[in-house]
Protein backbone atom coordinates (compact mmCIF):
# COMPACT_ATOMS: atom_id res chain seq x y z
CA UNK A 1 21.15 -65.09 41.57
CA UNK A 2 22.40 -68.34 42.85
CA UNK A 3 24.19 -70.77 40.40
CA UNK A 4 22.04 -73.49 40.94
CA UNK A 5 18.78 -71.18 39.85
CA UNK A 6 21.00 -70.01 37.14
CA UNK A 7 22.11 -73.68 36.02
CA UNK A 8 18.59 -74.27 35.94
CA UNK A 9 18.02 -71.40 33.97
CA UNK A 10 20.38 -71.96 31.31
CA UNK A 11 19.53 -75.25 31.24
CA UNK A 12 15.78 -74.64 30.50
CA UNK A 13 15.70 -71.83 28.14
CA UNK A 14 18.13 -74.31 26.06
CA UNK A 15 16.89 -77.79 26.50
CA UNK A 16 13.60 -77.08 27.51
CA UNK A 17 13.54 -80.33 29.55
CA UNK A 18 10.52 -82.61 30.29
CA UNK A 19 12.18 -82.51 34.10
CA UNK A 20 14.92 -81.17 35.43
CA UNK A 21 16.20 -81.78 39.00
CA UNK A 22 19.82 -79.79 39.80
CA UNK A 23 21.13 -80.81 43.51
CA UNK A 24 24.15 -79.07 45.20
CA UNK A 25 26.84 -81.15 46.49
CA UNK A 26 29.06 -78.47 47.30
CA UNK A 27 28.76 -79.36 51.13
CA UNK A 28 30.15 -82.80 50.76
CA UNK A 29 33.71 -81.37 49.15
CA UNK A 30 34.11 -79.22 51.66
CA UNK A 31 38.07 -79.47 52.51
CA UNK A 32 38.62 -80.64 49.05
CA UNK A 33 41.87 -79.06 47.39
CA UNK A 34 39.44 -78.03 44.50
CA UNK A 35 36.65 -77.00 46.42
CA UNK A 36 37.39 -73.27 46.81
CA UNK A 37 35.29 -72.44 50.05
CA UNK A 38 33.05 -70.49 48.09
CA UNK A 39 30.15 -72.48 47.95
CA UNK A 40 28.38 -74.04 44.88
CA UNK A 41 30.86 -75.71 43.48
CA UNK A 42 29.48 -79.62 43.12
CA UNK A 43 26.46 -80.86 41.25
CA UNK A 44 24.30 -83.36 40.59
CA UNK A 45 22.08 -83.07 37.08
CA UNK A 46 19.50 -85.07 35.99
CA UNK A 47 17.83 -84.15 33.36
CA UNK A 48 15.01 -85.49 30.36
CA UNK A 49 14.46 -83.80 27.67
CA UNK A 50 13.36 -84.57 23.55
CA UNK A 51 16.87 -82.13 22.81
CA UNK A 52 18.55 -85.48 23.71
CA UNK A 53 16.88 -87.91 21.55
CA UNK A 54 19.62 -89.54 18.94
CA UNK A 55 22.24 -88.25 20.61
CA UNK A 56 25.20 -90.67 22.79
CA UNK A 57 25.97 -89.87 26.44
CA UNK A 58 28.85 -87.47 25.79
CA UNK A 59 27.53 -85.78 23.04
CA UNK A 60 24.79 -85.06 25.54
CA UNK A 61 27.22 -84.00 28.38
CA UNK A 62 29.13 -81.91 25.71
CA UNK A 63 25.88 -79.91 25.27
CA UNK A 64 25.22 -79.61 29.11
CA UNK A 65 28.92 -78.17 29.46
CA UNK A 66 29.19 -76.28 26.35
CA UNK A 67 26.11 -74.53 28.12
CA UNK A 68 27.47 -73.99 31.44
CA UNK A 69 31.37 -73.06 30.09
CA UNK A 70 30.27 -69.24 31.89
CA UNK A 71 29.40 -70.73 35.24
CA UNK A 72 32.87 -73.60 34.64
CA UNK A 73 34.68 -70.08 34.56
CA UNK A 74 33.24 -68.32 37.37
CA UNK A 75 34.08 -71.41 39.77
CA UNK A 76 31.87 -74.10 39.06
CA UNK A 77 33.80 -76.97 39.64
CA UNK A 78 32.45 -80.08 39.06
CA UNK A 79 28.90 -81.50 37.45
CA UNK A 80 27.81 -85.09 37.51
CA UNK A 81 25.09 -85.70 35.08
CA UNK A 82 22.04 -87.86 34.04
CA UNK A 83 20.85 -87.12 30.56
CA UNK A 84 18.19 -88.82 29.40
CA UNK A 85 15.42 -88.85 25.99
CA UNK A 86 11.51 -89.11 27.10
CA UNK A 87 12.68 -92.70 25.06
CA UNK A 88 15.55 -93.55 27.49
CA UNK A 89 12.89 -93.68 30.11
């Protein structure tokens, strides 16, 4: 399975978002001392969902990575994310 369908998996089954939308960015580290040449490495997340509501920014990030520490160890590298509430929006 590829990461991003798994991201998107783990990310659903937990969060159960309103929308998700999970773009790779892998191809524009390419070179990168950090990017390891594997592929799927860089992401963009934006994501809505009620799981969100009352809490700050990094308590939401926290969540996001606390669910993705598995794919951080198998050579994820980096995530940039947009967490929002339905209210945010």
């Amino acid at each position: 399975m590829k990461r991003l369908d798994k991201m998107h998996s783990i990310l659903s089954q937990a969060l159960r978002p309103i929308k998700i939308k999970i773009i790779d960015d892998s191809d524009l580290h390419v070179g990168h001392a950090e990017a390891s040449g594997v592929g799927e490495t860089h992401f963009r997340i934006e994501i809505i969902s009620e799981e969100f509501t009352n809490k700050t920014r990094i308590d939401r990030e926290r969540l996001i990575h606390g669910l993705l520490a598995d794919e951080f160890s198998a050579g994820l590298h980096s995530i940039s994310i947009k967490a929002s509430s339905p209210s945010d929006i």
